[in-house]
PDB file of N, CA and C in Angstrom:
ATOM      1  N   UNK A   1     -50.008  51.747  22.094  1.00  0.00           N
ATOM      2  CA  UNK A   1     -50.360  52.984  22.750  1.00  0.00           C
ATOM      3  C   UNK A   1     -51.389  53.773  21.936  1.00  0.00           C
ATOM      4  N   UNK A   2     -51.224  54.264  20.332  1.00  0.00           N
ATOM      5  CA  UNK A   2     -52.309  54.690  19.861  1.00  0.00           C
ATOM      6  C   UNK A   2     -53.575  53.782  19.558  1.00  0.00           C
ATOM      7  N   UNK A   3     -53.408  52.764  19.977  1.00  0.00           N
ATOM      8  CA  UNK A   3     -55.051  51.719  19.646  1.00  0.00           C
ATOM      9  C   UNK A   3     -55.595  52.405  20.885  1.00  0.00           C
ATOM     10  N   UNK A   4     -55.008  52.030  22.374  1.00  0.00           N
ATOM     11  CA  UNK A   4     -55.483  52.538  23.373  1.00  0.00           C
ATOM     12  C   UNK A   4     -56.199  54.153  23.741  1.00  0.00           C
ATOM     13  N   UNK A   5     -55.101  54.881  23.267  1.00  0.00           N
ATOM     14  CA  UNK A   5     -55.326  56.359  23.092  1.00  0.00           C
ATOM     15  C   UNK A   5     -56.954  56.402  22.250  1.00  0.00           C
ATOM     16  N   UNK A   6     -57.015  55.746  20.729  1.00  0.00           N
ATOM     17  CA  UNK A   6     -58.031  55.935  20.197  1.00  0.00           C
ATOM     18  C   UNK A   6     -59.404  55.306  20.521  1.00  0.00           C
ATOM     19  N   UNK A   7     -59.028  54.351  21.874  1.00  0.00           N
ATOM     20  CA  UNK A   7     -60.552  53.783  22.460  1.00  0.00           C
ATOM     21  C   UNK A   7     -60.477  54.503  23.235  1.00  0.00           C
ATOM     22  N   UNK A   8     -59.691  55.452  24.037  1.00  0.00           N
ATOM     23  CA  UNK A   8     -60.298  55.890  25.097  1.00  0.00           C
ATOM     24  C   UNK A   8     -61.222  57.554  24.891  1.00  0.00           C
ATOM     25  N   UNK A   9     -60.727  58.292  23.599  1.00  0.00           N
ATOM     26  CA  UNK A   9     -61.224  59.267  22.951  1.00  0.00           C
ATOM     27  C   UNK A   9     -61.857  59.356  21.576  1.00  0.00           C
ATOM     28  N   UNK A  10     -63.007  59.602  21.372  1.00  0.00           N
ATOM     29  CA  UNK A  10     -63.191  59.793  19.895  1.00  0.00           C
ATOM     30  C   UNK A  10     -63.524  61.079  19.182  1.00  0.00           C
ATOM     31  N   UNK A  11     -62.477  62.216  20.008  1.00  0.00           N
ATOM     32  CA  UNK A  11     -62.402  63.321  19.703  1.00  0.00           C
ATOM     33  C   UNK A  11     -60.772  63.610  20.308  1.00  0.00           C
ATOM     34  N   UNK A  12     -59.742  64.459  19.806  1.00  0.00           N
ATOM     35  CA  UNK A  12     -58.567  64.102  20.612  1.00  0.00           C
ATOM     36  C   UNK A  12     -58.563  65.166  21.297  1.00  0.00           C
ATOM     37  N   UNK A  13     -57.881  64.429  22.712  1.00  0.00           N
ATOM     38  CA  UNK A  13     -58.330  65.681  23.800  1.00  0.00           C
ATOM     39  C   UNK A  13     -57.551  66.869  23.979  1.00  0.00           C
ATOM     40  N   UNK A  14     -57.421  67.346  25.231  1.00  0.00           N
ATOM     41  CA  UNK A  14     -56.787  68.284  25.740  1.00  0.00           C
ATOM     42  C   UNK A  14     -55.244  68.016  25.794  1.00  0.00           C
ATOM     43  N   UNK A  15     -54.024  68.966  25.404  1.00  0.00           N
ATOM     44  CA  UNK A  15     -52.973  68.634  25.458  1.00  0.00           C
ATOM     45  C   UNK A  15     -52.769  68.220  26.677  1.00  0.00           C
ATOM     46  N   UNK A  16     -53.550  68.558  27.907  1.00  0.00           N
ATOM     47  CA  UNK A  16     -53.515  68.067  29.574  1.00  0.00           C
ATOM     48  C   UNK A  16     -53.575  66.634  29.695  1.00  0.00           C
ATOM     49  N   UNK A  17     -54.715  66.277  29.254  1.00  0.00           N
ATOM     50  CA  UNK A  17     -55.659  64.940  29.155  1.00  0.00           C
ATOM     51  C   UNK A  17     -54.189  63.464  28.260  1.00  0.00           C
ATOM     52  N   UNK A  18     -53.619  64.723  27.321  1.00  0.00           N
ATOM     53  CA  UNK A  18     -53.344  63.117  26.076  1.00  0.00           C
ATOM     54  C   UNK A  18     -52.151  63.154  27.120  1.00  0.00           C
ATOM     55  N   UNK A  19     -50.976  64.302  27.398  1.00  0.00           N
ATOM     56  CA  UNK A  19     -50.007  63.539  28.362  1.00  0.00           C
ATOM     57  C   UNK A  19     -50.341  63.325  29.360  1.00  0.00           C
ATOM     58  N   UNK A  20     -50.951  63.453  30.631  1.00  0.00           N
ATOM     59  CA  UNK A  20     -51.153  62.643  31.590  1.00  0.00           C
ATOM     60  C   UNK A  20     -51.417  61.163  31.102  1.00  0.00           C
ATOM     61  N   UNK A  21     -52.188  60.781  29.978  1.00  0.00           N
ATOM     62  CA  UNK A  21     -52.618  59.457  29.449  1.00  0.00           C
ATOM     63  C   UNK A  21     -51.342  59.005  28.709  1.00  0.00           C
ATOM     64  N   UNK A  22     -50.818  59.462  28.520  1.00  0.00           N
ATOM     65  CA  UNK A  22     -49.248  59.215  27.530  1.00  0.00           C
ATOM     66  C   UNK A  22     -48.413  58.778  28.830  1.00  0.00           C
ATOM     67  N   UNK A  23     -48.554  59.371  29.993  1.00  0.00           N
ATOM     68  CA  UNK A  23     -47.196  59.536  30.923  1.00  0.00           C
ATOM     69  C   UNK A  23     -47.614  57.801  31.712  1.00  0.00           C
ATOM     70  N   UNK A  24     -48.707  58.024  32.064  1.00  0.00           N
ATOM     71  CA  UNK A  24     -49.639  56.361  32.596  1.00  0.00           C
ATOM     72  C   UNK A  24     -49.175  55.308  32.053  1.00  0.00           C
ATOM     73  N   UNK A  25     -49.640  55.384  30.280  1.00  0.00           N
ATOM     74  CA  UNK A  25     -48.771  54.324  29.552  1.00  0.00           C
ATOM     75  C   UNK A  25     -47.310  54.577  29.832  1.00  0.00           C
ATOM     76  N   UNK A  26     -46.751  55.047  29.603  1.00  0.00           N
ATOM     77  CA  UNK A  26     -45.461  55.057  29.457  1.00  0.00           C
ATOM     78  C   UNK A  26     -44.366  54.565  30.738  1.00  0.00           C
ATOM     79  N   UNK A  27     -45.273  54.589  31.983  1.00  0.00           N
ATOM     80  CA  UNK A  27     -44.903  54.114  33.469  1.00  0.00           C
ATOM     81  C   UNK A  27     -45.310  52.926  33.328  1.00  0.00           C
ATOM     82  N   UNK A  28     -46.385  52.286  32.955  1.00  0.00           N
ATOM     83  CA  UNK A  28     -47.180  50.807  32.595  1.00  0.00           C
ATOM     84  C   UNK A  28     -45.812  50.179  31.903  1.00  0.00           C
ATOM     85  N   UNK A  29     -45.878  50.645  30.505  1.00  0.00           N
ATOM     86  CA  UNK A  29     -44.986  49.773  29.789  1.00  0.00           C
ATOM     87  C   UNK A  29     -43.670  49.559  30.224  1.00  0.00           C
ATOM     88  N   UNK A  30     -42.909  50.547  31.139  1.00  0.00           N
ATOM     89  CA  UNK A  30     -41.366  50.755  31.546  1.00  0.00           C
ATOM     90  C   UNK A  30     -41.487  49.708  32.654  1.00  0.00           C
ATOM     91  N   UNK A  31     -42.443  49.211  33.045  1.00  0.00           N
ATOM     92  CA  UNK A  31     -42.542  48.242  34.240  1.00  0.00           C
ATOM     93  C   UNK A  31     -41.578  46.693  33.272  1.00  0.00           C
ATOM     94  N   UNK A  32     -42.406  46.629  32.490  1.00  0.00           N
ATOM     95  CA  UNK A  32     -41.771  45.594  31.741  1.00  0.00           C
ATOM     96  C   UNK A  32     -40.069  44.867  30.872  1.00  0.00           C
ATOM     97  N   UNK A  33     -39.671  46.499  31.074  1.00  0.00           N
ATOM     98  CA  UNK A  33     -38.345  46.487  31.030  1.00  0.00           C
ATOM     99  C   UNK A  33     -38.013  47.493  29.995  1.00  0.00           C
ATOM    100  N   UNK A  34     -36.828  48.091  29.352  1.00  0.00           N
ATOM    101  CA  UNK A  34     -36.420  48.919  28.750  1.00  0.00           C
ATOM    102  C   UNK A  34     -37.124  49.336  28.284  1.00  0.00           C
ATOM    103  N   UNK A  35     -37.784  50.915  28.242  1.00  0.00           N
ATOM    104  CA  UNK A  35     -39.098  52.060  27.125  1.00  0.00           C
ATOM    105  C   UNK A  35     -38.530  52.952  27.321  1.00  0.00           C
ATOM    106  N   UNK A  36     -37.830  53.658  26.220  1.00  0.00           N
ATOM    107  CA  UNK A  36     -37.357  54.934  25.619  1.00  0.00           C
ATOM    108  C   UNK A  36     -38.789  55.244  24.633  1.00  0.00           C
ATOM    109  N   UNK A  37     -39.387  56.850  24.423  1.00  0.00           N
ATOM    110  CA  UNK A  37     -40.051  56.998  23.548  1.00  0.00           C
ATOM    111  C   UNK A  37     -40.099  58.407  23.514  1.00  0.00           C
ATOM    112  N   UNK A  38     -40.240  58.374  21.595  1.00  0.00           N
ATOM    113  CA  UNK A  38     -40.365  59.360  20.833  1.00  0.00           C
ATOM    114  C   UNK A  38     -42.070  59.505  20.357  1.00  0.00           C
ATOM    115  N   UNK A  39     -42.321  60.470  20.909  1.00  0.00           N
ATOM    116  CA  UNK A  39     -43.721  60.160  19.919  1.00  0.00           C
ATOM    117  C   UNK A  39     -44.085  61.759  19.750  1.00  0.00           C
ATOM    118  N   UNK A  40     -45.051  62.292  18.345  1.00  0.00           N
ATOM    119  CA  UNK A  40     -45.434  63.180  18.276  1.00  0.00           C
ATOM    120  C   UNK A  40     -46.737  63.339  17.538  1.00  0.00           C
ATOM    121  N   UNK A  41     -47.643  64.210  18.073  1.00  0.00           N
ATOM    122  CA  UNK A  41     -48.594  64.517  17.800  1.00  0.00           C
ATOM    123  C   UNK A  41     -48.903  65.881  16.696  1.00  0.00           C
ATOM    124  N   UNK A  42     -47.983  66.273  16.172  1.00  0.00           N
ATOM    125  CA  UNK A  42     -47.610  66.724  14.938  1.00  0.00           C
ATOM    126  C   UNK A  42     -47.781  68.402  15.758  1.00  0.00           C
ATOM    127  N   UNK A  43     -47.918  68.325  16.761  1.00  0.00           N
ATOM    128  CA  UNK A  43     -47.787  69.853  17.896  1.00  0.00           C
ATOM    129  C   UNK A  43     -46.933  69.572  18.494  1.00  0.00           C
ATOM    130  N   UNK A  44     -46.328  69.043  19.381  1.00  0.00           N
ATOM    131  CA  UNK A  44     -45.665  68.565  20.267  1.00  0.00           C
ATOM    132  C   UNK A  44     -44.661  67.301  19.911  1.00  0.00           C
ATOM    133  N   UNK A  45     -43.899  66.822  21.179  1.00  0.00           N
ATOM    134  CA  UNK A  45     -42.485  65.688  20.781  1.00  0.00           C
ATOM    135  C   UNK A  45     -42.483  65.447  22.104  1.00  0.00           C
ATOM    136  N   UNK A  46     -43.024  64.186  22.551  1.00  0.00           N
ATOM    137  CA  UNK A  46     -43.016  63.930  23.921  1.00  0.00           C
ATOM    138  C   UNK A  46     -42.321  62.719  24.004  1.00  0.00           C
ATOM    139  N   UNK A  47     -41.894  63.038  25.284  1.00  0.00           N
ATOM    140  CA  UNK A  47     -40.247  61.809  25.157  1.00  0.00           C
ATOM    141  C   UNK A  47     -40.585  61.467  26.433  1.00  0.00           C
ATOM    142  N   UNK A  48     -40.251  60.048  27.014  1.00  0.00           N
ATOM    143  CA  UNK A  48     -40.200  59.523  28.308  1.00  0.00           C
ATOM    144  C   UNK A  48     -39.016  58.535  28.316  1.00  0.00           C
ATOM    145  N   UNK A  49     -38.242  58.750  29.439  1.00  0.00           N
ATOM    146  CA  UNK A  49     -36.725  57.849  29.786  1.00  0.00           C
ATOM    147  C   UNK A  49     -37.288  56.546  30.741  1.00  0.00           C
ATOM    148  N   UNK A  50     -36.631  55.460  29.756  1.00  0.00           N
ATOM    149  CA  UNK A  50     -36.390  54.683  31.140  1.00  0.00           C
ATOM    150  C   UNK A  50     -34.885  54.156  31.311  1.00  0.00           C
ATOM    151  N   UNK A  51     -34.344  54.485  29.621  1.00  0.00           N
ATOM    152  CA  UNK A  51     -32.689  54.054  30.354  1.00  0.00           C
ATOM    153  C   UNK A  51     -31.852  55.666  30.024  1.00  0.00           C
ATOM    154  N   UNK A  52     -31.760  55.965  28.230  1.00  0.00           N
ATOM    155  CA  UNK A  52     -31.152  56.826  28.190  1.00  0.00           C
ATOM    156  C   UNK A  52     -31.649  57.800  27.180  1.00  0.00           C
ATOM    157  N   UNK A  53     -31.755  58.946  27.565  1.00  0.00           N
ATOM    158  CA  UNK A  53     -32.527  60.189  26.757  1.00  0.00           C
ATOM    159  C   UNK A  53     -31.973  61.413  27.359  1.00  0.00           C
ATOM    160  N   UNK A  54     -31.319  62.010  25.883  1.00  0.00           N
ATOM    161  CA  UNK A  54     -30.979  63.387  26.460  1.00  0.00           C
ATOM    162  C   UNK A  54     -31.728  64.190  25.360  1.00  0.00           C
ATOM    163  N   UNK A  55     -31.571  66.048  25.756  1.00  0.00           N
ATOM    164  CA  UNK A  55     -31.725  66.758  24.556  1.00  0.00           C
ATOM    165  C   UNK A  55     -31.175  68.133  24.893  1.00  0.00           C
ATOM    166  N   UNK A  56     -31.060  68.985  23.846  1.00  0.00           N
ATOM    167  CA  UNK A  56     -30.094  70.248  23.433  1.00  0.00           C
ATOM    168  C   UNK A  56     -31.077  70.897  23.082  1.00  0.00           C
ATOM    169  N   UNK A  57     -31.098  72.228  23.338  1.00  0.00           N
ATOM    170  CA  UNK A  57     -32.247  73.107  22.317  1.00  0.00           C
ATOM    171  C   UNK A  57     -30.660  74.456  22.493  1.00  0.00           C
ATOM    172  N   UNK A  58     -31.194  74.468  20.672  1.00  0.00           N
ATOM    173  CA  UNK A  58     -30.091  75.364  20.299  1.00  0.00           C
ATOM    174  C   UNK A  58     -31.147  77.221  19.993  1.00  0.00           C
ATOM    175  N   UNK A  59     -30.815  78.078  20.121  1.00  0.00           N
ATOM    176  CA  UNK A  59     -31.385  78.994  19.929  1.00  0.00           C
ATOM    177  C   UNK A  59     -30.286  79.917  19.609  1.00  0.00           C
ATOM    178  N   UNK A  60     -30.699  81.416  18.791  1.00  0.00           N
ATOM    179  CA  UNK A  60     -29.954  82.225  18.578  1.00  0.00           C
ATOM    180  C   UNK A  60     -29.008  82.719  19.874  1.00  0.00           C
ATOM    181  N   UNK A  61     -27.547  83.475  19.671  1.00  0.00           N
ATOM    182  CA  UNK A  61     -27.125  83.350  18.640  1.00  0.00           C
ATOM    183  C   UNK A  61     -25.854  81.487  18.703  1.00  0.00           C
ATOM    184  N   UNK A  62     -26.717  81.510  17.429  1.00  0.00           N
ATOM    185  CA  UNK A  62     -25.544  79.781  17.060  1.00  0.00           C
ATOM    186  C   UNK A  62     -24.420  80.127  16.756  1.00  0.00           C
ATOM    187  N   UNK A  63     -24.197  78.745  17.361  1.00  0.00           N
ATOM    188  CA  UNK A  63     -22.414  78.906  16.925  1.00  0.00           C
ATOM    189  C   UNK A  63     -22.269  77.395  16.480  1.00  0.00           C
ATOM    190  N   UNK A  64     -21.016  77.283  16.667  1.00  0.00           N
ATOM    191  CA  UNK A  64     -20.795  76.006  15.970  1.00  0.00           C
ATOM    192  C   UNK A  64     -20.771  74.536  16.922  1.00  0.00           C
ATOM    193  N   UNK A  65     -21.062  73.143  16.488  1.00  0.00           N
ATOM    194  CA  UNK A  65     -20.568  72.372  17.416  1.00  0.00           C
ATOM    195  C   UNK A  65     -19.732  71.191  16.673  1.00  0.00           C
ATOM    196  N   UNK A  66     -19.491  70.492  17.125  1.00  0.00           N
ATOM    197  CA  UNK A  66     -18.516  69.083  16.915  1.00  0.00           C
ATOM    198  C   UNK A  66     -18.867  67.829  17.409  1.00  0.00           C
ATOM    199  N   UNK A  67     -19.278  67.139  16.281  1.00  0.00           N
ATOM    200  CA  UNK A  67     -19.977  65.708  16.708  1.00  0.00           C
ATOM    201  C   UNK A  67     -18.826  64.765  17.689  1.00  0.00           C
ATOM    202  N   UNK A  68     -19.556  64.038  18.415  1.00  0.00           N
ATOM    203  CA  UNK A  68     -18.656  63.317  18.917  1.00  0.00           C
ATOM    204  C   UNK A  68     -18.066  62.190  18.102  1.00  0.00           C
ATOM    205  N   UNK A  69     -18.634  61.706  17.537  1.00  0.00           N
ATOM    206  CA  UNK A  69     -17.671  60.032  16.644  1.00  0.00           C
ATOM    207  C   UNK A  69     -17.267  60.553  15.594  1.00  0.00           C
ATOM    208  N   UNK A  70     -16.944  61.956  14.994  1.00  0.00           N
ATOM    209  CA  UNK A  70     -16.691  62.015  13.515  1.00  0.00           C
ATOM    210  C   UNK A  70     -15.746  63.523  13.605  1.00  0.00           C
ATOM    211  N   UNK A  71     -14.966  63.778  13.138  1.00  0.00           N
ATOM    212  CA  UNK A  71     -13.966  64.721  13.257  1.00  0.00           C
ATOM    213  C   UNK A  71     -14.418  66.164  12.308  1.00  0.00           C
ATOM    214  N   UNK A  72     -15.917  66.383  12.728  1.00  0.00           N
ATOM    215  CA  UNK A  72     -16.888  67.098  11.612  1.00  0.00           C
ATOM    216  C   UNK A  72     -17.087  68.566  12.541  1.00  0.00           C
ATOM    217  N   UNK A  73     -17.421  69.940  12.020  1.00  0.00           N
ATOM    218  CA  UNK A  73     -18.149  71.125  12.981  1.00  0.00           C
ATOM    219  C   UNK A  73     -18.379  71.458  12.635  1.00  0.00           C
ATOM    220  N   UNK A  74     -20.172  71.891  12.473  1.00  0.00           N
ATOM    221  CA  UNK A  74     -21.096  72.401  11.795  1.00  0.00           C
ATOM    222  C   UNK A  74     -21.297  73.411  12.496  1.00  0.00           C
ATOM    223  N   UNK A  75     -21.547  75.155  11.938  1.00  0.00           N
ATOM    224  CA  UNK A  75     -21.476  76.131  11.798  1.00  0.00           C
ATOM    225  C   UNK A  75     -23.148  76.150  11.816  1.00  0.00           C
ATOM    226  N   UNK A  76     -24.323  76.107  12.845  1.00  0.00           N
ATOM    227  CA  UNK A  76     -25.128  76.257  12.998  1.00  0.00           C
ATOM    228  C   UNK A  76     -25.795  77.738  12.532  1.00  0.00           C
ATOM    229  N   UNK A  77     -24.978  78.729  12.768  1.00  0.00           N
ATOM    230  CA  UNK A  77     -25.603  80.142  11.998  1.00  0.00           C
ATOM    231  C   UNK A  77     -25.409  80.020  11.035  1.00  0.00           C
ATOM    232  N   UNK A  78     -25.123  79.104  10.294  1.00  0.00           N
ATOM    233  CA  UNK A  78     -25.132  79.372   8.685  1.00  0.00           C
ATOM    234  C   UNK A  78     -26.149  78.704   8.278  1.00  0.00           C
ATOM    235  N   UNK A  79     -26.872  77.623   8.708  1.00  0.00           N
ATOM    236  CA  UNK A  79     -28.140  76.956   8.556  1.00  0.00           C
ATOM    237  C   UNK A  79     -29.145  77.417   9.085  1.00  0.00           C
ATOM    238  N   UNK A  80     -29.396  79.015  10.401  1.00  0.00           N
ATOM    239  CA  UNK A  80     -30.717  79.056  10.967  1.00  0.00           C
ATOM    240  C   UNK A  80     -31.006  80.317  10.758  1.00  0.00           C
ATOM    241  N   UNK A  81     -31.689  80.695  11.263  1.00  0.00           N
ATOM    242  CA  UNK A  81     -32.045  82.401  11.149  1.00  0.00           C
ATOM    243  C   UNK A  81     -32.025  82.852  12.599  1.00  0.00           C
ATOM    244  N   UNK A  82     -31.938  84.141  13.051  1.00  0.00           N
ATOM    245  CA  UNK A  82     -32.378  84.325  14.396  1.00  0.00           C
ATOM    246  C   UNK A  82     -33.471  84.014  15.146  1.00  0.00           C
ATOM    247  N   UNK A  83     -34.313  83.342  14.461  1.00  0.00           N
ATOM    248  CA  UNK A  83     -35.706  83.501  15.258  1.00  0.00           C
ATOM    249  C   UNK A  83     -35.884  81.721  15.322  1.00  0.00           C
ATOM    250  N   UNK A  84     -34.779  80.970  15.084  1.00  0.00           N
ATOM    251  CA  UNK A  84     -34.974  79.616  15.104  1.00  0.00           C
ATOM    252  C   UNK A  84     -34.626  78.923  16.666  1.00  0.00           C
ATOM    253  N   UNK A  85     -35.358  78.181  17.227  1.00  0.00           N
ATOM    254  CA  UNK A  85     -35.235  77.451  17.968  1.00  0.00           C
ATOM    255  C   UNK A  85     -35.768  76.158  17.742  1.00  0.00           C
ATOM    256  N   UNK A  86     -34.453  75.292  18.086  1.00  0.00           N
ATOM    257  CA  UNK A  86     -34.315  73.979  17.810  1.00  0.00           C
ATOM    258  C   UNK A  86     -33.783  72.442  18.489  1.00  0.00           C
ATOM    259  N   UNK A  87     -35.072  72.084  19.203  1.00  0.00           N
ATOM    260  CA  UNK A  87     -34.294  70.887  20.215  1.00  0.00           C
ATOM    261  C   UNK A  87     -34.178  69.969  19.529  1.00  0.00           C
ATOM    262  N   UNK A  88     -33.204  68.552  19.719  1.00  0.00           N
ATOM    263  CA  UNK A  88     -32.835  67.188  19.435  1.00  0.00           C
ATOM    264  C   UNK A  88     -32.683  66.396  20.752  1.00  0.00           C
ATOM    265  N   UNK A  89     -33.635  65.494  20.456  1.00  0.00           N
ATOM    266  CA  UNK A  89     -33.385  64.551  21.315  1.00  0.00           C
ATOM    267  C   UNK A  89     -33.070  63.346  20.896  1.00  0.00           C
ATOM    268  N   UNK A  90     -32.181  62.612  21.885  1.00  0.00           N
ATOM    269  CA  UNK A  90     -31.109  61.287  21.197  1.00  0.00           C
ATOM    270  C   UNK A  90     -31.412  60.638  22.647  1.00  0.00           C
ATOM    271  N   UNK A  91     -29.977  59.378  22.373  1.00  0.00           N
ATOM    272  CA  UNK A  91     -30.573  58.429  23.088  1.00  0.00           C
ATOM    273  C   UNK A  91     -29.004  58.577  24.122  1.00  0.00           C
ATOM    274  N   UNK A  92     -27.770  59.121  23.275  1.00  0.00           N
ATOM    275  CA  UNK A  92     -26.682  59.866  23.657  1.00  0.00           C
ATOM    276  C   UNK A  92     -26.567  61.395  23.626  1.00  0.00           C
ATOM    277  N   UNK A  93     -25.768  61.768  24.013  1.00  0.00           N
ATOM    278  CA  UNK A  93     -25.430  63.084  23.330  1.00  0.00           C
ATOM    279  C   UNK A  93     -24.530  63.065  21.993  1.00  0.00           C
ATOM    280  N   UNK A  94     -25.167  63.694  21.186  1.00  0.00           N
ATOM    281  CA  UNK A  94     -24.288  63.795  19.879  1.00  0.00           C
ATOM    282  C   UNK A  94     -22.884  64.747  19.780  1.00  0.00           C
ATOM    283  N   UNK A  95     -22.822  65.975  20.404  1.00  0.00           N
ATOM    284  CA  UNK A  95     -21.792  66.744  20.168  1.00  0.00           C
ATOM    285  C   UNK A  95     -20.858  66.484  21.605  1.00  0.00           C
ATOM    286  N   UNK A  96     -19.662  67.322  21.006  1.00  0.00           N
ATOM    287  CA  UNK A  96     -18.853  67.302  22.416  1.00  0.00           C
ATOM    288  C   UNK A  96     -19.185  68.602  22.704  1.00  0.00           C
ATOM    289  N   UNK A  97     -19.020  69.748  22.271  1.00  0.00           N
ATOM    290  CA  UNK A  97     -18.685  70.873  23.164  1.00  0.00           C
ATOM    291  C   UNK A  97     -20.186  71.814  22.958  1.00  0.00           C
ATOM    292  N   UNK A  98     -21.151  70.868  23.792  1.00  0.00           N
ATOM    293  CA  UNK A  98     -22.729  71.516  24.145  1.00  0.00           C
ATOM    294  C   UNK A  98     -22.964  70.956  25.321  1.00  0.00           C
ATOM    295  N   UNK A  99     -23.854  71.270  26.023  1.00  0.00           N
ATOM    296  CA  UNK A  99     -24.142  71.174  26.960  1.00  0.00           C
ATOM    297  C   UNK A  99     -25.482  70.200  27.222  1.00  0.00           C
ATOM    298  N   UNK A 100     -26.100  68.789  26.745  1.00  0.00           N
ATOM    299  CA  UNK A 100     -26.743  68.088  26.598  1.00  0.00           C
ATOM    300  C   UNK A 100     -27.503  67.757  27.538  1.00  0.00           C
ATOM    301  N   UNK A 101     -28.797  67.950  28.580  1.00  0.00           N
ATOM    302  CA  UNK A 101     -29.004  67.545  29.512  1.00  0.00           C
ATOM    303  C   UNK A 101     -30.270  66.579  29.279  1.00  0.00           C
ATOM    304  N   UNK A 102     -30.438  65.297  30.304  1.00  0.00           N
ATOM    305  CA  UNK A 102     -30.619  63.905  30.669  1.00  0.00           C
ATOM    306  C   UNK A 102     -32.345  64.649  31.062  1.00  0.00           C
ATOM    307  N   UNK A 103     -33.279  63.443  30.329  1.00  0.00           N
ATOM    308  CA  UNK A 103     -34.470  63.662  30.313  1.00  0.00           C
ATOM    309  C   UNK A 103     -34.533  62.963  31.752  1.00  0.00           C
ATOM    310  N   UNK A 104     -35.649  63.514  32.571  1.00  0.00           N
ATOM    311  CA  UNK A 104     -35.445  63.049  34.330  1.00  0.00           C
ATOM    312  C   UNK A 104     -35.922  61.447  33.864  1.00  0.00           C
ATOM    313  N   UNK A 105     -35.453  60.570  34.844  1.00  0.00           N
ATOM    314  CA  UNK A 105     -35.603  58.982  34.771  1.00  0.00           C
ATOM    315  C   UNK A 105     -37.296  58.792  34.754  1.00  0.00           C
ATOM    316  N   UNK A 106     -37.271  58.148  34.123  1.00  0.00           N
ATOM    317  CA  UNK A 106     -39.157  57.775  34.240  1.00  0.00           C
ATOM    318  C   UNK A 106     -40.037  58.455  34.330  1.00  0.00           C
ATOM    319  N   UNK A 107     -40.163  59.491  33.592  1.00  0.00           N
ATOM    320  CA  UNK A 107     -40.753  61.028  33.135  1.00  0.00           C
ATOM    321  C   UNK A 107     -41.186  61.157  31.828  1.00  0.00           C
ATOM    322  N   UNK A 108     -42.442  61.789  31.897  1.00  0.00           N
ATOM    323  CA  UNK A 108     -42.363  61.840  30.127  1.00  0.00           C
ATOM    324  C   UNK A 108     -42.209  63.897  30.270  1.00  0.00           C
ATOM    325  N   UNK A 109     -41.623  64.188  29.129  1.00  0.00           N
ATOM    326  CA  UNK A 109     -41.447  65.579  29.003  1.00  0.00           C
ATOM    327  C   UNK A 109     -42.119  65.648  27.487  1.00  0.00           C
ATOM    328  N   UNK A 110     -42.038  67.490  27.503  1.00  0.00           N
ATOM    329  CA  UNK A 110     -42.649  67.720  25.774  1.00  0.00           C
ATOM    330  C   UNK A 110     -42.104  68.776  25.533  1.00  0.00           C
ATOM    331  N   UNK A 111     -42.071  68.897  24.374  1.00  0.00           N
ATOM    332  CA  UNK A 111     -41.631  70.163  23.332  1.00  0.00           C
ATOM    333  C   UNK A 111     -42.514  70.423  22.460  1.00  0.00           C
ATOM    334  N   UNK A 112     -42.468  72.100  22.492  1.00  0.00           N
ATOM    335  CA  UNK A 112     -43.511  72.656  21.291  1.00  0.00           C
ATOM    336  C   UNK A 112     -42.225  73.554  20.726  1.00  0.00           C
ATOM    337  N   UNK A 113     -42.692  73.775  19.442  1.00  0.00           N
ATOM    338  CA  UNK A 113     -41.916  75.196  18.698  1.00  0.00           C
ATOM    339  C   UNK A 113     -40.530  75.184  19.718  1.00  0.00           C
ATOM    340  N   UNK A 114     -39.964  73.839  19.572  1.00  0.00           N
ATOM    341  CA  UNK A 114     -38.549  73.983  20.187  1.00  0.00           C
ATOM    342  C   UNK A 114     -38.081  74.023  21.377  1.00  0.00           C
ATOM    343  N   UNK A 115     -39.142  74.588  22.458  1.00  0.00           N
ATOM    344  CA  UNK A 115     -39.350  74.846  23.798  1.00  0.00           C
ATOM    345  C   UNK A 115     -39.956  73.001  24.434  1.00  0.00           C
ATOM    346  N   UNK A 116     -39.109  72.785  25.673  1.00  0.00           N
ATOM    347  CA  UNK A 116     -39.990  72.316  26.759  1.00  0.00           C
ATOM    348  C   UNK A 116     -41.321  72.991  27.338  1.00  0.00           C
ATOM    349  N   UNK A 117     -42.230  72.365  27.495  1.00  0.00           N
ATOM    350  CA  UNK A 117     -43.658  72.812  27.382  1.00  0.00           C
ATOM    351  C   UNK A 117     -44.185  72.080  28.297  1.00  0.00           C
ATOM    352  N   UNK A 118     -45.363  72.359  28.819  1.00  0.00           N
ATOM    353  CA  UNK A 118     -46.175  72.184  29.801  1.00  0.00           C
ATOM    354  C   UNK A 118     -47.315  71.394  29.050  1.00  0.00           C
ATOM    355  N   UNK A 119     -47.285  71.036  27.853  1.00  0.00           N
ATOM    356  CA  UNK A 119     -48.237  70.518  26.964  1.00  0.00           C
ATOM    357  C   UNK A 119     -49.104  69.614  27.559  1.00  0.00           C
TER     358      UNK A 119
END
């Protein structure tokens, strides 16, 4: 994907331009069978599902959550500040008691500064 990306620009484009060209590949390659992807452009975190992708964005005020496979609960206000916003995306959901929602099937999405974005 970045060999392609770098013949088709030799200046990098518009955040419009690289995902529409990100979302193309990413429908191309899912033809072929299982493409989950993480990729980032050191602005953005653009993710596309083809089997399983979720994500959480945690924002003030935090509280705590509880992993699912490990009998652990991390106290998120004690690690952030108020002004932190913070998504994770997995391939499960990691905690039990959050609310994790499913990247749409064969979609690519993005995140900036924590936020889903229009990137």
């Amino acid at each position: 994907m970045l060999g392609k990306l770098r013949d088709r620009w030799e200046k990098p484009p518009s955040d419009r331009k690289l995902r529409a060209a990100l979302a193309e590949m990413a429908d191309e390659i899912s033809r072929y069978g299982v493409f989950n992807l993480l990729l980032s452009d050191s602005r953005s975190l653009y993710c596309y599902r083809s089997t399983n992708l979720v994500w959480l964005t945690r924002r003030a005020p935090f509280r705590a959550a509880t992993l699912l496979d490990d009998d652990l609960t991390v106290d998120f206000a004690k690690h952030t500040s108020p002004s932190d916003v913070v998504t994770i995306v997995a391939t499960r959901p990691l905690t039990k008691d959050e609310e994790w929602q499913p990247v749409p099937k064969s979609t690519l999405v993005a995140f900036r500064d924590g936020e889903m974005s229009g990137a």
